[in-house]
C-alpha atoms as a PDB file:
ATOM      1  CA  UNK A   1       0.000   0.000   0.000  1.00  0.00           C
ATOM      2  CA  UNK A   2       1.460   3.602  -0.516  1.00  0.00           C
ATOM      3  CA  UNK A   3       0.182   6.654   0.413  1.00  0.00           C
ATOM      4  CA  UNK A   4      -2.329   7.619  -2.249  1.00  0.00           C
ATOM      5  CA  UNK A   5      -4.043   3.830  -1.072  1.00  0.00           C
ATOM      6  CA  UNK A   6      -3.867   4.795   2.686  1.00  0.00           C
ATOM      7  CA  UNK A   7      -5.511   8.639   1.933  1.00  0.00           C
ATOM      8  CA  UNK A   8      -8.060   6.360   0.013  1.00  0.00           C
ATOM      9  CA  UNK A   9      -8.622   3.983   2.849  1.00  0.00           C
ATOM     10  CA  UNK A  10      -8.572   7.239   5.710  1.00  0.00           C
ATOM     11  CA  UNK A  11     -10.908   9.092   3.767  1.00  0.00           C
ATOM     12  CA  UNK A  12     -13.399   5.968   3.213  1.00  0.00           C
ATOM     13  CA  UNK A  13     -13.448   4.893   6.676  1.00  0.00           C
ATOM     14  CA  UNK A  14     -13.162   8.051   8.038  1.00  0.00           C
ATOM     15  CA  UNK A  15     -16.092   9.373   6.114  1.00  0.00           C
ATOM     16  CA  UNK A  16     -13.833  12.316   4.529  1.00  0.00           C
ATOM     17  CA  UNK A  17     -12.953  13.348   1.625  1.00  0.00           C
ATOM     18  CA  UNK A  18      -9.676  12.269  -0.019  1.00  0.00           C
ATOM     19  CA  UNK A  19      -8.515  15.737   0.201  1.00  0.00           C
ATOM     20  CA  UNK A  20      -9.334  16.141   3.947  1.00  0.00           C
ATOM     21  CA  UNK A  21      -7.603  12.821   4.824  1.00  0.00           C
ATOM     22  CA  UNK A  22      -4.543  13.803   2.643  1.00  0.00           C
ATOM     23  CA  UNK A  23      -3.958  16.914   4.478  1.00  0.00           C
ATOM     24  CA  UNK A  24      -4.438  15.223   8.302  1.00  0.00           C
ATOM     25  CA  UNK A  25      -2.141  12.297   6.891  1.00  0.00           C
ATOM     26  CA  UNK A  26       0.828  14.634   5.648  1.00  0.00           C
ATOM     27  CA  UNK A  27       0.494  16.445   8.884  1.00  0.00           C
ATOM     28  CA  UNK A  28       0.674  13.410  11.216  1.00  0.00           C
ATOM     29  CA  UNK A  29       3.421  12.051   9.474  1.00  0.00           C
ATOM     30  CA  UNK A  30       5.272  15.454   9.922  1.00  0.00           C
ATOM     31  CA  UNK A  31       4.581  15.736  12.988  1.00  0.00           C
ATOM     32  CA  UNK A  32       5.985  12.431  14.075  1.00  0.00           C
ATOM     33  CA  UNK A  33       9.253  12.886  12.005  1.00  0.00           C
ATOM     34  CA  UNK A  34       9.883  16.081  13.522  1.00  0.00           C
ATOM     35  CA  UNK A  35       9.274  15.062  17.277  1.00  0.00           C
ATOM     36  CA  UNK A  36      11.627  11.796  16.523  1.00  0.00           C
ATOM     37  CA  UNK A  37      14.363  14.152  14.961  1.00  0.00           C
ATOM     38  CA  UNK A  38      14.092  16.187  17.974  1.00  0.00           C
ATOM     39  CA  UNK A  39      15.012  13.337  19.969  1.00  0.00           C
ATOM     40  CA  UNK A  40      11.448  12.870  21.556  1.00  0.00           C
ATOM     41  CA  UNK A  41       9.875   9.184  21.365  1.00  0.00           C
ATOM     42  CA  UNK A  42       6.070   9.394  19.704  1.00  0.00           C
ATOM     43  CA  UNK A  43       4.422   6.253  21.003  1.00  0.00           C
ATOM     44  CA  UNK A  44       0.986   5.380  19.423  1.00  0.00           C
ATOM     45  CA  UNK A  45      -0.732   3.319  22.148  1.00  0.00           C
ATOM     46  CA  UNK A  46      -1.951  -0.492  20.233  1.00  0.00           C
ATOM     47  CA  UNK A  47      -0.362   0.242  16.965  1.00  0.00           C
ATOM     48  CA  UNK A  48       4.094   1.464  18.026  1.00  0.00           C
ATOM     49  CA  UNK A  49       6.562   3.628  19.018  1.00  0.00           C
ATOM     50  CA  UNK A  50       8.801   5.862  16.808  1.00  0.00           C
ATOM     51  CA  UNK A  51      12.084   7.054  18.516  1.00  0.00           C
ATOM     52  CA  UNK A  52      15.469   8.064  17.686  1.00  0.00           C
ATOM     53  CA  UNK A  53      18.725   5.772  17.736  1.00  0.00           C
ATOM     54  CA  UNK A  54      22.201   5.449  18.271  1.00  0.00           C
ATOM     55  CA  UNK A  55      24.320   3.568  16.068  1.00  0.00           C
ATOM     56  CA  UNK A  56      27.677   3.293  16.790  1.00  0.00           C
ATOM     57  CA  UNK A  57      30.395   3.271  14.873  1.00  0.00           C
ATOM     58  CA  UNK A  58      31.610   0.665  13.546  1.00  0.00           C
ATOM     59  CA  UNK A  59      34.537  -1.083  10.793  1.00  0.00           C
ATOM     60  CA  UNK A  60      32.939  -1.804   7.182  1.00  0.00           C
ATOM     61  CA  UNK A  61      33.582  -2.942   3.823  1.00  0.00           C
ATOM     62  CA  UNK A  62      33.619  -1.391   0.684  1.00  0.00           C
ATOM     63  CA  UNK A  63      32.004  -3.831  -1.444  1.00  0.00           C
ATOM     64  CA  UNK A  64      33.245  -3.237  -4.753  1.00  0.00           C
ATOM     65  CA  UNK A  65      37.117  -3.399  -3.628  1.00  0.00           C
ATOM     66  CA  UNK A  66      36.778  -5.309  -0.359  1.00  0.00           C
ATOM     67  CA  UNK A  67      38.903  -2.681   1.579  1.00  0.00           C
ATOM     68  CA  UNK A  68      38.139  -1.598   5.216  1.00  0.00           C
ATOM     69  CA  UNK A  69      36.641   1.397   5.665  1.00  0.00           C
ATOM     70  CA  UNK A  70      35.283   3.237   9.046  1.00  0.00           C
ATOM     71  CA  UNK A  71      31.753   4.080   9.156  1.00  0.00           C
ATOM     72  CA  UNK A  72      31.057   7.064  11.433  1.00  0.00           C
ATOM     73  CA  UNK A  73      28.147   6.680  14.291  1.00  0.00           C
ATOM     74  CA  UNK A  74      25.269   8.194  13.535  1.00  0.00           C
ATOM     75  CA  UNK A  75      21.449   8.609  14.650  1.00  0.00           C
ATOM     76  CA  UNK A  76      19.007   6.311  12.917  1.00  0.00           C
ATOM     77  CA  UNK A  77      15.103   6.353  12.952  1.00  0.00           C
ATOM     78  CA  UNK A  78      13.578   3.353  14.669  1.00  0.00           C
ATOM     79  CA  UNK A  79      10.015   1.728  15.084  1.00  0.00           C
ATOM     80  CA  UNK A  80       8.652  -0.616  17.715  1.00  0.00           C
ATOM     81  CA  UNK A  81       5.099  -2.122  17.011  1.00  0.00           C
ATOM     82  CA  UNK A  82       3.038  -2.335  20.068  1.00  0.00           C
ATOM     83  CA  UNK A  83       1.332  -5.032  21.240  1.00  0.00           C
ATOM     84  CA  UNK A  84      -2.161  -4.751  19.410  1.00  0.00           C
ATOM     85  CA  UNK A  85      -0.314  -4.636  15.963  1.00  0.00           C
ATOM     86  CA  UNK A  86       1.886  -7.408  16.465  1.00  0.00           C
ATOM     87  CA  UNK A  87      -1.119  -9.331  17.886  1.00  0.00           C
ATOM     88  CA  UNK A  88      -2.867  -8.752  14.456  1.00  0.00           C
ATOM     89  CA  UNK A  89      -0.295  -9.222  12.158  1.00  0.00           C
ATOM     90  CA  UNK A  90       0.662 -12.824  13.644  1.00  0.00           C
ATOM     91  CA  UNK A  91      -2.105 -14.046  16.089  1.00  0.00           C
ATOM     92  CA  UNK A  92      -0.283 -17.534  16.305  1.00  0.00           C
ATOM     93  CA  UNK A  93       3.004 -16.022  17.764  1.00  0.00           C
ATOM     94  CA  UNK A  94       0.986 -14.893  20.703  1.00  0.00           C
ATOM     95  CA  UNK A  95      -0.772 -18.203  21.196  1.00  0.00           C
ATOM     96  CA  UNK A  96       2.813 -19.366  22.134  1.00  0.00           C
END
């Protein structure tokens, strides 16, 4: 699904039109990317969390001539579903 098909799905559930849902979409999603490059965590109770991550740095490979190379740390975006969506995406995990 991409995000014409999700302002399509919004708008029909939500009883909107495809305009309306586009424009509460695009802001959600901005909001959310600007909290997490803030450093703030955005947690979505039953569906995840968003937050901001270390990664450290760390000794690569350049693939095309094999030589080592050092690749800086840096901050990476990271999700976490919650509960509810992992629930629905594999109900026999849970069962476990």
């Amino acid at each position: 699904m991409n995000k014409g098909e999700l302002v399509d799905a919004v708008a029909e559930k939500a009883s909107v039109t495809k305009k309306q849902a586009d424009a509460v979409l695009t802001a959600a999603l901005e909001s959310i990317i600007e909290a997490v490059s803030s450093g703030d965590k955005v947690t979505l109770v039953g569906f995840g969390s968003f937050e901001s991550r270390k990664r450290e740095a760390r000794e690569g490979r350049n693939p095309k001539t094999g030589a080592k190379m050092n690749i800086p740390a840096t901050k990476v975006p990271a999700f976490s579903a919650g509960k509810l969506f992992r629930e629905k995406v594999s109900p026999a995990a849970e069962a476990e």
